[in-house]
C-alpha atoms as a PDB file:
ATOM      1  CA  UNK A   1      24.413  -7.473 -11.461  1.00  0.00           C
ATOM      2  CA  UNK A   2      23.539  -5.164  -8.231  1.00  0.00           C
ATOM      3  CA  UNK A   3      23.713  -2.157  -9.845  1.00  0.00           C
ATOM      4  CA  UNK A   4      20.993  -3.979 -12.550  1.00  0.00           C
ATOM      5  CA  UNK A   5      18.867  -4.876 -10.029  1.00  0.00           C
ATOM      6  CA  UNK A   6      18.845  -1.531  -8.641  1.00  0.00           C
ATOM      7  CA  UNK A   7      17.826  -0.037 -11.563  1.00  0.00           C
ATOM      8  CA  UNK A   8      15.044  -2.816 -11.927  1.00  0.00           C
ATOM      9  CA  UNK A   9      13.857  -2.415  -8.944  1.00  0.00           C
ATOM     10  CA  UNK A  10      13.466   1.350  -9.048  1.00  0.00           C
ATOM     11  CA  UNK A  11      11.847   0.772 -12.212  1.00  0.00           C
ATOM     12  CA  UNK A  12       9.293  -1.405 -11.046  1.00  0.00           C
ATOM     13  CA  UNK A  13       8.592   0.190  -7.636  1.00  0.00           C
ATOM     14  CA  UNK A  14       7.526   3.580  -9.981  1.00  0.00           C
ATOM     15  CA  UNK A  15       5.364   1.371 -11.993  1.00  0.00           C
ATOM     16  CA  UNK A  16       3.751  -0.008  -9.381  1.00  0.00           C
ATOM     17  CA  UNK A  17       2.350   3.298  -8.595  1.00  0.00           C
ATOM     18  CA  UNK A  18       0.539   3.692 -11.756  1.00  0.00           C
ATOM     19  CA  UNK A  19      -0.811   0.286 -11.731  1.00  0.00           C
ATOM     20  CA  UNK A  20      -1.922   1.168  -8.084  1.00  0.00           C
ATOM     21  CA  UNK A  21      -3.553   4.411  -9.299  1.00  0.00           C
ATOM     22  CA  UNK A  22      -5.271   2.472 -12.244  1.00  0.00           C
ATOM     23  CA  UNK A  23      -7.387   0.842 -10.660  1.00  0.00           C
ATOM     24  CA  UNK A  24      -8.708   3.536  -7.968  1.00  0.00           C
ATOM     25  CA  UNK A  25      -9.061   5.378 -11.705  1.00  0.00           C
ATOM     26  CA  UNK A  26     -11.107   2.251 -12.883  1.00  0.00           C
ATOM     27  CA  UNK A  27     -13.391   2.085 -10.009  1.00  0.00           C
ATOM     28  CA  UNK A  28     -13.449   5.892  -9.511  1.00  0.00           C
ATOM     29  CA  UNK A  29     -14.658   6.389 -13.336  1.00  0.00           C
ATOM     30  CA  UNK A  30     -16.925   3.075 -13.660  1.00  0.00           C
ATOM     31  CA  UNK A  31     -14.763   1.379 -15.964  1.00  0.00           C
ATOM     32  CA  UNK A  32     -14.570  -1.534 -14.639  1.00  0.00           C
ATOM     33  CA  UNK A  33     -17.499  -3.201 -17.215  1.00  0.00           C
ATOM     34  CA  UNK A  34     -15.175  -1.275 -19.629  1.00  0.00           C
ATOM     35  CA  UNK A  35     -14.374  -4.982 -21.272  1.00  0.00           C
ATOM     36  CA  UNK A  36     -17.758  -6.742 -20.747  1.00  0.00           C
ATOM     37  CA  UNK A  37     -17.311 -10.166 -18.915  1.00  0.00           C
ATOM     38  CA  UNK A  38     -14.136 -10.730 -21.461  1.00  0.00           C
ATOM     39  CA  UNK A  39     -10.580 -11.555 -19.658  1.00  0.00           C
ATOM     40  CA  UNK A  40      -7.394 -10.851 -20.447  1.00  0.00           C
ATOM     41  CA  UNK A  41      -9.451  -9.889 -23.836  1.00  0.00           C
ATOM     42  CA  UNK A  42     -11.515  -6.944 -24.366  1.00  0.00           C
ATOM     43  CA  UNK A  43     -14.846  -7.890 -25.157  1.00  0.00           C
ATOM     44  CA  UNK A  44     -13.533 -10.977 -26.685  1.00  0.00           C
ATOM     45  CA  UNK A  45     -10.870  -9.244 -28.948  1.00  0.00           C
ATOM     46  CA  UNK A  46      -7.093  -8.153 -28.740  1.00  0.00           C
ATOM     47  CA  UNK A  47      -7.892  -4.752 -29.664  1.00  0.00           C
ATOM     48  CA  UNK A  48     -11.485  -3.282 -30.006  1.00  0.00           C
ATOM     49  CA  UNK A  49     -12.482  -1.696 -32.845  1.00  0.00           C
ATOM     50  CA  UNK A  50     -15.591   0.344 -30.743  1.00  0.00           C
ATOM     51  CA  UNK A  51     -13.457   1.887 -28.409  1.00  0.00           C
ATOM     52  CA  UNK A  52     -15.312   4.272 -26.101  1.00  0.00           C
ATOM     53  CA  UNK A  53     -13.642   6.219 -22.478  1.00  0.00           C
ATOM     54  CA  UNK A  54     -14.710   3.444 -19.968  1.00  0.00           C
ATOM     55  CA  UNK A  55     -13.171   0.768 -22.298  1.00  0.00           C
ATOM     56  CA  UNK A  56     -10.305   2.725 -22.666  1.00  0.00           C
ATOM     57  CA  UNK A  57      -9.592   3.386 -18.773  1.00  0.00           C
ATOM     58  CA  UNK A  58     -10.065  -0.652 -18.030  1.00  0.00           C
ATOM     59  CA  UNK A  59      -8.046  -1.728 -21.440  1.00  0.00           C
ATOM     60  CA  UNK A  60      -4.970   0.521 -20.330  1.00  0.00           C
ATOM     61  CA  UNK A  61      -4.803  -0.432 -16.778  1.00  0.00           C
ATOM     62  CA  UNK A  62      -4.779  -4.007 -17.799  1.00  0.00           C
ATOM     63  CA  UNK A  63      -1.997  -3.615 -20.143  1.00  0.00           C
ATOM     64  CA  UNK A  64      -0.069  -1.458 -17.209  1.00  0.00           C
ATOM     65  CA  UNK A  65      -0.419  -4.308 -14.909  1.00  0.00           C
ATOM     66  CA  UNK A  66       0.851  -6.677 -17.539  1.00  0.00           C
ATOM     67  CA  UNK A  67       3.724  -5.141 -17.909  1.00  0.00           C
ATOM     68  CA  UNK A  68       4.145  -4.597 -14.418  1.00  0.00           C
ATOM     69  CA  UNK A  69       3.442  -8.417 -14.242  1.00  0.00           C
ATOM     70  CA  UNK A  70       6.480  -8.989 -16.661  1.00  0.00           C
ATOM     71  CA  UNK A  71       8.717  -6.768 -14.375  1.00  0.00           C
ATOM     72  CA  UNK A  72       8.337  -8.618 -11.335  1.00  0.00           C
ATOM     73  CA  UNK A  73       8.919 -11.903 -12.490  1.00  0.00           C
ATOM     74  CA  UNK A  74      12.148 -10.650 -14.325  1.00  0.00           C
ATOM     75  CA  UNK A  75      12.772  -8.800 -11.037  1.00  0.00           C
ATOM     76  CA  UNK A  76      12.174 -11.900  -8.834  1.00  0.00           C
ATOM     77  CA  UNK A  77      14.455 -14.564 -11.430  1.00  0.00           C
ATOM     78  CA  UNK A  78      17.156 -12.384 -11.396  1.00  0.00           C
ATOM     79  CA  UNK A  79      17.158 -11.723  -7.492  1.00  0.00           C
ATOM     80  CA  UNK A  80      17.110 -15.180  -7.297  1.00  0.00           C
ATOM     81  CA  UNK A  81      20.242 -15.769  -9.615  1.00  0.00           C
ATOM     82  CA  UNK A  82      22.343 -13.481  -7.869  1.00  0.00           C
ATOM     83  CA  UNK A  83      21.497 -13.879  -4.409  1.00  0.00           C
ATOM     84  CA  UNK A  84      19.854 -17.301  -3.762  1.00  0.00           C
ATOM     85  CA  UNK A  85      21.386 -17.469  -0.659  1.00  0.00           C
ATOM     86  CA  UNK A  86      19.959 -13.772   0.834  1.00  0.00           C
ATOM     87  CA  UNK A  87      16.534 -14.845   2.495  1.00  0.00           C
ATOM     88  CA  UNK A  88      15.634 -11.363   3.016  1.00  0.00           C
ATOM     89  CA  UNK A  89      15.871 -11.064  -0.850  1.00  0.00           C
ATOM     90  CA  UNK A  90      14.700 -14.137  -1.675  1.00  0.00           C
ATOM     91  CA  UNK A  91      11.232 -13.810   1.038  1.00  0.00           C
ATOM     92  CA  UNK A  92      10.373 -10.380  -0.765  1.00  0.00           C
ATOM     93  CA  UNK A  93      11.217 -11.642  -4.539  1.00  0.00           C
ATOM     94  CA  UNK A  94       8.410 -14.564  -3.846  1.00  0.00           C
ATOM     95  CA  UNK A  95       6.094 -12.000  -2.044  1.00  0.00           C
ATOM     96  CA  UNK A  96       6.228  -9.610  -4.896  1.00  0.00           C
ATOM     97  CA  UNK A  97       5.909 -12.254  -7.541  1.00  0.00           C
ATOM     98  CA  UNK A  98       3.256 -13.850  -5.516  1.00  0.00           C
ATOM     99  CA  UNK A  99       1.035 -11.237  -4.572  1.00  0.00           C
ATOM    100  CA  UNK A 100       0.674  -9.542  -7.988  1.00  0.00           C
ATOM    101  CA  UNK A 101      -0.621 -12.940  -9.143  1.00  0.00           C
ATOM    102  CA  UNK A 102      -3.035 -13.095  -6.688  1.00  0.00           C
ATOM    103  CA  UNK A 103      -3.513  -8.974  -7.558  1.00  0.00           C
ATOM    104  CA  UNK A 104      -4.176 -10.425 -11.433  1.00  0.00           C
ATOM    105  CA  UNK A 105      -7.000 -13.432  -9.934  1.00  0.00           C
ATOM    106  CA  UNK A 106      -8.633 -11.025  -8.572  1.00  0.00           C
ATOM    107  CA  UNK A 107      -9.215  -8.633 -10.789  1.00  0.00           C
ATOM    108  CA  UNK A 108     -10.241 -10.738 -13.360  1.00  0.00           C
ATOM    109  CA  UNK A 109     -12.279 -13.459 -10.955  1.00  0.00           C
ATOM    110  CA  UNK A 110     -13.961  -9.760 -10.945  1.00  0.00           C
ATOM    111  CA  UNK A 111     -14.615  -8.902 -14.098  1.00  0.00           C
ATOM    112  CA  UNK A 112     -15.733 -12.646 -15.383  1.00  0.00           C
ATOM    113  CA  UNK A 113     -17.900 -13.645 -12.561  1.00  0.00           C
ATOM    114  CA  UNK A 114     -18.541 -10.409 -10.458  1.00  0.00           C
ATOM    115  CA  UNK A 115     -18.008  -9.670  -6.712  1.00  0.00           C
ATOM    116  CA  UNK A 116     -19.155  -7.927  -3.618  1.00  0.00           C
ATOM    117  CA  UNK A 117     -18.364  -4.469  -2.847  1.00  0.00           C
ATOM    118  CA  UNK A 118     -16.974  -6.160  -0.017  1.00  0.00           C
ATOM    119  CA  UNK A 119     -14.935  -8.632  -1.893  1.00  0.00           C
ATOM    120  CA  UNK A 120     -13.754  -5.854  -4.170  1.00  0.00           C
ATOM    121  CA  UNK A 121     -12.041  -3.421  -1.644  1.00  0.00           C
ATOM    122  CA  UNK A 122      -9.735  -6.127  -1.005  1.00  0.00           C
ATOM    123  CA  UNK A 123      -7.903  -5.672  -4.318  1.00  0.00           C
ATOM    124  CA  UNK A 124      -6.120  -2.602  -3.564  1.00  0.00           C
ATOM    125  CA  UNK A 125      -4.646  -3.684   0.073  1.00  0.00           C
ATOM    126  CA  UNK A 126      -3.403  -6.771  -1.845  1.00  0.00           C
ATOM    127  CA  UNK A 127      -1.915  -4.350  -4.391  1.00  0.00           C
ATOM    128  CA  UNK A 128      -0.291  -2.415  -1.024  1.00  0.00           C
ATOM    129  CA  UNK A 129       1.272  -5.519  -0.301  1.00  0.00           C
ATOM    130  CA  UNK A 130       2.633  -6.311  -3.643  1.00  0.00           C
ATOM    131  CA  UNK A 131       3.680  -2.631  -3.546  1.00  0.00           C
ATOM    132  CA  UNK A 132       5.381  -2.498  -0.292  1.00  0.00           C
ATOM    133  CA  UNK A 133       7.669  -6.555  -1.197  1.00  0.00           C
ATOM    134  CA  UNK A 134       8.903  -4.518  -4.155  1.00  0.00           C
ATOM    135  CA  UNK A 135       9.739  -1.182  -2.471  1.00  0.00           C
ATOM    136  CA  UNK A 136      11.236  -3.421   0.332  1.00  0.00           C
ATOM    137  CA  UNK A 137      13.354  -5.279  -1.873  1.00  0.00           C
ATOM    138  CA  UNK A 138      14.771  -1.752  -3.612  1.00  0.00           C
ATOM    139  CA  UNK A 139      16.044  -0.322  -0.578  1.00  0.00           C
ATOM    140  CA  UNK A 140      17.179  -4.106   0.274  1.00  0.00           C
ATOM    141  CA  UNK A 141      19.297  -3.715  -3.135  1.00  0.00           C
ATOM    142  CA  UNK A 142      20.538  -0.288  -2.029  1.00  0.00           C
ATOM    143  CA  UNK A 143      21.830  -1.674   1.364  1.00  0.00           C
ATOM    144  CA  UNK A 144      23.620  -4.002   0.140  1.00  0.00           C
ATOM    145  CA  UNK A 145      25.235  -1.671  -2.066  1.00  0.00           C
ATOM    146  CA  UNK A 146      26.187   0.498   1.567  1.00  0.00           C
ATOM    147  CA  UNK A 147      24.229   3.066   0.207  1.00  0.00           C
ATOM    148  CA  UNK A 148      21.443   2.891   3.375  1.00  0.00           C
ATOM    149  CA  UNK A 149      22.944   2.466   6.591  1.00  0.00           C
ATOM    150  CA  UNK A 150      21.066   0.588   8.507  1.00  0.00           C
ATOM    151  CA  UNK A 151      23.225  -1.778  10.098  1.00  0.00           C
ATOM    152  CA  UNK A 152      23.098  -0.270  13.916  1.00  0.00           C
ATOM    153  CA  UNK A 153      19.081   0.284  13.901  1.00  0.00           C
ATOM    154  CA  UNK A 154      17.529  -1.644  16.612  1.00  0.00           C
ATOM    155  CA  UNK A 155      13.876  -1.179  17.360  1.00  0.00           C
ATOM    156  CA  UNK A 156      13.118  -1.969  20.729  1.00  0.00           C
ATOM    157  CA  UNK A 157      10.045  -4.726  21.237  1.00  0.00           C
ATOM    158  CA  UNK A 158       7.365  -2.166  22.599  1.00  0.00           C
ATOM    159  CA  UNK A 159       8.237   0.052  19.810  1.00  0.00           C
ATOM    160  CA  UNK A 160       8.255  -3.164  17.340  1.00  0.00           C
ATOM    161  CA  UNK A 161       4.998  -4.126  18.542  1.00  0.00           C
ATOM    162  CA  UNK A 162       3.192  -0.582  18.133  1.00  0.00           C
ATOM    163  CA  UNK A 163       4.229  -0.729  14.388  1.00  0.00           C
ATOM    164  CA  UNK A 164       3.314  -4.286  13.621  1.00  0.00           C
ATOM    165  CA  UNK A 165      -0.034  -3.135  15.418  1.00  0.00           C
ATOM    166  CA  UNK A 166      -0.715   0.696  13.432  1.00  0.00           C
ATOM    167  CA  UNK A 167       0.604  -1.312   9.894  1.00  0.00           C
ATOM    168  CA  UNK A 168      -2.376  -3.783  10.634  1.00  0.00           C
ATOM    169  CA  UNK A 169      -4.899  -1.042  11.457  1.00  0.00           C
ATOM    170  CA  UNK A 170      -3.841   0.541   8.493  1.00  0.00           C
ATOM    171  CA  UNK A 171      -4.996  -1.862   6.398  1.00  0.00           C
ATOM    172  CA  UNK A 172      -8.021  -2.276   7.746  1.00  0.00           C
ATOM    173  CA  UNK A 173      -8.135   2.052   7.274  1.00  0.00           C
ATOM    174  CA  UNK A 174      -7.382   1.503   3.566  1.00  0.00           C
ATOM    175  CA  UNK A 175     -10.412  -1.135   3.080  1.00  0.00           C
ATOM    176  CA  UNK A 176     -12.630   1.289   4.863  1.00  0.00           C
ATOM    177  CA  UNK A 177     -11.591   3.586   1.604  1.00  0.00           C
ATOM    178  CA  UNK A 178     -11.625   1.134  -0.942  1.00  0.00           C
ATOM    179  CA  UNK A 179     -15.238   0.176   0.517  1.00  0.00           C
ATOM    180  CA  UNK A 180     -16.500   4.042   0.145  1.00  0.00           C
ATOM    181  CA  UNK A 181     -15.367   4.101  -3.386  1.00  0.00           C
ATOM    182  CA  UNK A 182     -16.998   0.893  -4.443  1.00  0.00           C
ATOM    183  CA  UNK A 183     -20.105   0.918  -2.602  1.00  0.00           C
ATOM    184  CA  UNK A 184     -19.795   4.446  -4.168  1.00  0.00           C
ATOM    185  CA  UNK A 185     -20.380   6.396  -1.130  1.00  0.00           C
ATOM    186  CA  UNK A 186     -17.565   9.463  -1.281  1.00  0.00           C
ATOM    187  CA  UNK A 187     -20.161  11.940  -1.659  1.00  0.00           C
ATOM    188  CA  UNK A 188     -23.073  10.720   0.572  1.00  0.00           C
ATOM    189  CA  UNK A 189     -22.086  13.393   2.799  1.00  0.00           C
ATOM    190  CA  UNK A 190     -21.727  16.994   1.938  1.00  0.00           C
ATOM    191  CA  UNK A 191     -19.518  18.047   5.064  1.00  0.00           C
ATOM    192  CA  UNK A 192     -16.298  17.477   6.359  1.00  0.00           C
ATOM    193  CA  UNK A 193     -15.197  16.421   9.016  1.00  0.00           C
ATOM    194  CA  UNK A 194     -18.753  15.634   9.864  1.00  0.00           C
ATOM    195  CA  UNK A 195     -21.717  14.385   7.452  1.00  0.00           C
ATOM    196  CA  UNK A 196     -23.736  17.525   8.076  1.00  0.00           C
ATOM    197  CA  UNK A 197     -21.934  20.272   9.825  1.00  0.00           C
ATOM    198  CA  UNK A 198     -24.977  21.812  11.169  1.00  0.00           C
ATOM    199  CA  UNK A 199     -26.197  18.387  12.817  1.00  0.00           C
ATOM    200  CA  UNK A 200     -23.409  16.076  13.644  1.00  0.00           C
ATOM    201  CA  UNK A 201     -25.022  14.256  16.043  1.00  0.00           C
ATOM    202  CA  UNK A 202     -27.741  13.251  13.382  1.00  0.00           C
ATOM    203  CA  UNK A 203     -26.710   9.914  13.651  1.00  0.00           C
ATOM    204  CA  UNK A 204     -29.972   7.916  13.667  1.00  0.00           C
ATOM    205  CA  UNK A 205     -30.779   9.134   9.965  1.00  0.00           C
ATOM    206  CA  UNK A 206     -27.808   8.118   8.304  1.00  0.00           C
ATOM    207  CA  UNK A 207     -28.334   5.254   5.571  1.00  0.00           C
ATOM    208  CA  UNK A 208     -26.118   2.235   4.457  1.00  0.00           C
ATOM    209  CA  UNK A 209     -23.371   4.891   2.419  1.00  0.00           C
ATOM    210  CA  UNK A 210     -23.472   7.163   4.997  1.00  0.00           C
ATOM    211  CA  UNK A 211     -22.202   4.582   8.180  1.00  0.00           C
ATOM    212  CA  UNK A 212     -19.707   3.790   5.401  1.00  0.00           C
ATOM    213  CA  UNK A 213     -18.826   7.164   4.430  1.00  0.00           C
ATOM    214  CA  UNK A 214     -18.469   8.498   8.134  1.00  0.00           C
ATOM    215  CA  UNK A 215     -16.751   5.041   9.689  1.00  0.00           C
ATOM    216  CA  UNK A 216     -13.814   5.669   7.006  1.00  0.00           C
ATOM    217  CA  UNK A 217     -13.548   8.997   8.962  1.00  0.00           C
ATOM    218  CA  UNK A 218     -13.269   8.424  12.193  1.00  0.00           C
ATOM    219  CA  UNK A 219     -10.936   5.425  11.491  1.00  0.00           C
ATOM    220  CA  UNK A 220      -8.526   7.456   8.920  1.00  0.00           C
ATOM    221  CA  UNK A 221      -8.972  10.139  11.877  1.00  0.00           C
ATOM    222  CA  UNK A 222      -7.462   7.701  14.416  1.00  0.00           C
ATOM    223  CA  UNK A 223      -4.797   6.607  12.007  1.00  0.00           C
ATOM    224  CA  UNK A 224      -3.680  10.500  11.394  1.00  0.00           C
ATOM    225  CA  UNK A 225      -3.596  10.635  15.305  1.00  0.00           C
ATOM    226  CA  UNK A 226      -1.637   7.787  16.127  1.00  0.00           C
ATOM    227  CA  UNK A 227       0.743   8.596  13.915  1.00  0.00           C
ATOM    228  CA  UNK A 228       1.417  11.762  14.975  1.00  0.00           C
ATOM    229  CA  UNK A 229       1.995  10.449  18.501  1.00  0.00           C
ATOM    230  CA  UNK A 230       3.932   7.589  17.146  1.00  0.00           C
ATOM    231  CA  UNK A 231       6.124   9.403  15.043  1.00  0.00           C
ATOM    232  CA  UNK A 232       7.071  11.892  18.196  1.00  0.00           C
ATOM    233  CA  UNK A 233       7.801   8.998  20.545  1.00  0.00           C
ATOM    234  CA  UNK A 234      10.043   7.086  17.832  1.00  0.00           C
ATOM    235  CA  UNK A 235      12.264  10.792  16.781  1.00  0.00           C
ATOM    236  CA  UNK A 236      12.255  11.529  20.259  1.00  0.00           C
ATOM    237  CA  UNK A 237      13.641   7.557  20.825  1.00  0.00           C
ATOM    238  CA  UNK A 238      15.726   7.246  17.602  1.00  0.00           C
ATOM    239  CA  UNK A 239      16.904  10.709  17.095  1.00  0.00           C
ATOM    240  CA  UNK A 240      20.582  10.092  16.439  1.00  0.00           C
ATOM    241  CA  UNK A 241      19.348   7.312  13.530  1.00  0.00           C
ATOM    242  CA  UNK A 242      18.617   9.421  10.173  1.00  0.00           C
ATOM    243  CA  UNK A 243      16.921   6.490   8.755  1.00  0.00           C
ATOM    244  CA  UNK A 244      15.106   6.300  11.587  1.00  0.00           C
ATOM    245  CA  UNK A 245      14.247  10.279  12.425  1.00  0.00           C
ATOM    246  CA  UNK A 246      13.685  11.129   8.847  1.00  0.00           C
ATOM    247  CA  UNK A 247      11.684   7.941   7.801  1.00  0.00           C
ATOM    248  CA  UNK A 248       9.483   8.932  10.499  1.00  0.00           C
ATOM    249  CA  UNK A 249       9.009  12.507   9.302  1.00  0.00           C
ATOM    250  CA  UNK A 250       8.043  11.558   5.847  1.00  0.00           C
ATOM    251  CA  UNK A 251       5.670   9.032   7.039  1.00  0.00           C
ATOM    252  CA  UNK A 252       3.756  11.796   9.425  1.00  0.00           C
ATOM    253  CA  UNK A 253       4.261  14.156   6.497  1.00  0.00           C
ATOM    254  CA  UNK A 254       2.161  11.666   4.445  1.00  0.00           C
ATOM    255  CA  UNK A 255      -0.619  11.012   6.364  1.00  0.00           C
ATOM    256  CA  UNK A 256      -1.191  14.744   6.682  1.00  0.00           C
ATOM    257  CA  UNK A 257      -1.241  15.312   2.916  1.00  0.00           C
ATOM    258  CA  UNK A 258      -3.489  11.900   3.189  1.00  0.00           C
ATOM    259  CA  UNK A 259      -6.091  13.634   5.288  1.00  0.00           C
ATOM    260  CA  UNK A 260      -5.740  16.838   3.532  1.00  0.00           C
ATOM    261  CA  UNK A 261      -6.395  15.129   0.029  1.00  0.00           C
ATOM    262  CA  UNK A 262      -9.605  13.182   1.727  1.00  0.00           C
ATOM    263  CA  UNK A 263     -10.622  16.674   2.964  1.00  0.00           C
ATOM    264  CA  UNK A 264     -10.114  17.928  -0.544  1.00  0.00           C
ATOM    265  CA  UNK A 265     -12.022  14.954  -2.396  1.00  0.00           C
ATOM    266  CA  UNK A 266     -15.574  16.196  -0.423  1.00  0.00           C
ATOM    267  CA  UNK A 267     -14.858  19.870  -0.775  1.00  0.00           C
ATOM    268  CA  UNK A 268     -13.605  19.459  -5.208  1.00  0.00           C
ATOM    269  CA  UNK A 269     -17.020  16.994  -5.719  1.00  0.00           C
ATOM    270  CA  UNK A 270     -14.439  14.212  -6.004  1.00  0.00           C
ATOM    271  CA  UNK A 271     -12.132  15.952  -8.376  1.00  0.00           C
ATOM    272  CA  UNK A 272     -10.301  13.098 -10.240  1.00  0.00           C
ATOM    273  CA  UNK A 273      -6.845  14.628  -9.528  1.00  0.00           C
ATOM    274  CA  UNK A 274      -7.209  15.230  -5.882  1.00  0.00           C
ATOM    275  CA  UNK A 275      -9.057  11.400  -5.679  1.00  0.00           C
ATOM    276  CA  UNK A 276      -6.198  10.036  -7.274  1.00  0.00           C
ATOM    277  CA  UNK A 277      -3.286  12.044  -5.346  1.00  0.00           C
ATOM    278  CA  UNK A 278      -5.525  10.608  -1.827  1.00  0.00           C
ATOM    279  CA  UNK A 279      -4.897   7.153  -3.477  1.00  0.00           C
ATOM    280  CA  UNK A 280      -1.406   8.027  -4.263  1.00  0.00           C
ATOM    281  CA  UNK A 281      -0.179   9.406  -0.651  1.00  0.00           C
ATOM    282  CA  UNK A 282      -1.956   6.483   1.618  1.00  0.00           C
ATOM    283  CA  UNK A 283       0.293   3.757  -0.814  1.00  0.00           C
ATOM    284  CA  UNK A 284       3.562   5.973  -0.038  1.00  0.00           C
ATOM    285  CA  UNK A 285       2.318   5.711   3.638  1.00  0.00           C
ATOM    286  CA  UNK A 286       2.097   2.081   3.663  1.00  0.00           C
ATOM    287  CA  UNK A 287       5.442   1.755   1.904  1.00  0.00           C
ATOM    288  CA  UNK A 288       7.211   3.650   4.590  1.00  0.00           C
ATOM    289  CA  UNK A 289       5.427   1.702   7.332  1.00  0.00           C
ATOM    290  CA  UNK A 290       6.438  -1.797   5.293  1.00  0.00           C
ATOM    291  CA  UNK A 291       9.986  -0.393   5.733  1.00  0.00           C
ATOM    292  CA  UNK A 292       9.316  -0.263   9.626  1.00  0.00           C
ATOM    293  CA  UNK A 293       7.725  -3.339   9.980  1.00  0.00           C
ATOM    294  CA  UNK A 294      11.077  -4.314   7.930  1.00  0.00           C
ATOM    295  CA  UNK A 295      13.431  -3.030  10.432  1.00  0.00           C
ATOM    296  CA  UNK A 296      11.462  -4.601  13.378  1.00  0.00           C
ATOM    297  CA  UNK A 297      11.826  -8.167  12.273  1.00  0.00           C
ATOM    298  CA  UNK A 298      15.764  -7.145  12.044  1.00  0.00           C
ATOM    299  CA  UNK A 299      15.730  -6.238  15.342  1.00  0.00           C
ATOM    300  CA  UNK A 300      13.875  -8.733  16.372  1.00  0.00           C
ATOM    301  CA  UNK A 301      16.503 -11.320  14.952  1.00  0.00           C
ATOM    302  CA  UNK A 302      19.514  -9.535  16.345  1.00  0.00           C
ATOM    303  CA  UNK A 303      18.117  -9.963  19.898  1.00  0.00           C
ATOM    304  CA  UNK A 304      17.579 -13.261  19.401  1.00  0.00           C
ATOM    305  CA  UNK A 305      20.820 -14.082  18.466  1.00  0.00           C
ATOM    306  CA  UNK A 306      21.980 -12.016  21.433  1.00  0.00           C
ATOM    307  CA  UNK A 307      20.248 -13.887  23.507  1.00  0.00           C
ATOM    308  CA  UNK A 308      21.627 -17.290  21.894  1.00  0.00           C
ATOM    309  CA  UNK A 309      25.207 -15.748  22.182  1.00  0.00           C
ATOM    310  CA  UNK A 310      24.465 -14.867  25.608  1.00  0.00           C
ATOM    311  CA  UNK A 311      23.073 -18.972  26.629  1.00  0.00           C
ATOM    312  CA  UNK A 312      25.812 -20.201  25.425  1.00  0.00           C
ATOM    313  CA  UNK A 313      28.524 -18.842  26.999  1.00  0.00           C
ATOM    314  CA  UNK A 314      26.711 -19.231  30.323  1.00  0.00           C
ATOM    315  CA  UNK A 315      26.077 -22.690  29.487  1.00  0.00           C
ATOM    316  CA  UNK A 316      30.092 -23.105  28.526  1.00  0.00           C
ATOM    317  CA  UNK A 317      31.025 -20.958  31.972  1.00  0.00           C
END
């Protein structure tokens, strides 16, 4: 049954990534009146007879997240069968399961009633977290095979903190970005890194799409920063731990191709590819930070038990 689930939850975790990219496709095209008002139908029908390209776009990324849908639920009953008594399994099996329902409201509370731009860039950090329950739970299935060591990781509680605290600012990073690209203000400025080279300090002349535009920025900026400085201090801490020294690597690695790729959405007029590949490298991000935050709570729990361990035999000497 383990090596199943492995395979399932491989599986899944690359199809969450297309599901993910759908809908930054959907919202980056203006697809997503593709279907009218109509939900799950497409204006009202199964299959539309007047297909055209927005109707397309919106029609295939709702039958990629049904069938995404379909493998979570299989992937969550089947966790649950064969380890009912794992909580770590059984938390992230319910997250999964629970946040791509919540993935599926939205999306259609969307398209059948409307929403706010502000409402809207929500939908892809609950997406990250559905995302980041099913990545967990593959490299959960993958230690319990023994092939990731991570049994002698412990993350010590300033370090623990820093990630809770950079995974919650990166969330609020990502609905900066969603925000841009539904208020539809990725090209409102010309220039990177600033709006207009020539006059950064124009500040009092920027409109609504602008202050959206530029505070995405700055905020992504101090996300590539602290990285960088976080991922030195943990190498430099963990060193010895390949989980830990390479995990760390990747995760800087992606934040520069993250930046790079934002850089490269202004300069290629918002070239679908490059959009796309800046959607793609920010979810990889938060999947490797998810695996942090992961760890943490582990350690956490061991040195609370150490400290139980440690009570009681004072309190029996």
């Amino acid at each position: 049954m383990l090596n199943k689930l492995k395979i399932l939850s491989v599986i899944t975790t690359i199809g969450m990534l297309p599901l993910l990219l759908g809908g930054a496709l959907v919202t980056k095209t203006g697809s997503a009146d593709g279907c009218g008002d109509s939900w799950p139908l497409c204006e009202g029908e199964l299959l539309p007879s007047n297909l055209h390209f927005e109707m397309i776009i919106e029609l295939s990324h709702r039958m990629v997240s049904g069938a995404i849908g379909i493998l979570v639920l299989l992937l969550a009953i089947l966790s649950w069968i064969a380890f009912r008594h794992h909580k770590e399994v059984i938390f992230l099996s319910f997250s999964a399961l629970f946040f791509i329902a919540v993935q599926a409201l939205v999306g259609a509370a969307a398209v059948v009633w409307g929403q706010s731009d502000f409402l809207l860039a929500t939908h892809f950090g609950i997406s990250l977290i559905c995302f980041a329950a099913v990545f967990l739970l593959m490299l959960l299935f993958f230690e319990i095979d023994k092939k990731l060591d991570t049994e002698n990781i412990y993350i010590k509680k300033p370090h623990r903190i820093e990630i809770y605290a950079i995974s919650i600012y990166t969330m609020c990073v990502v609905y900066s970005g969603a925000l841009v690209r539904h208020t539809d203000s990725n090209l409102v400025c010309s220039d990177w890194p600033f709006c207009s080279n020539s006059n950064p300090l124009s500040l009092g002349s920027y409109t609504f799409n602008q202050w959206v535009q530029m505070g995405h920025r700055f905020a992504a900026s101090i996300l590539f920063l602290w990285t960088i400085f976080l991922t030195f201090r943990m190498i430099k801490k963990y060193r010895k731990n390949n989980v830990m020294y390479w995990g760390w690597l990747i995760t800087c690695g992606l934040i520069a191709l993250q930046v790079v790729f934002g850089a490269l959405v202004i300069f290629t007029h918002l070239n679908l590819v490059i959009a796309l590949m800046h959607a793609l490298f920010i979810t990889c991000y938060f999947g490797m930070l998810s695996y942090f935050i992961h760890l943490s709570f582990r350690s956490s729990r061991k040195k609370n038990g150490i400290n139980k361990v440690q009570q009681n035999k004072d309190i029996a000497f």
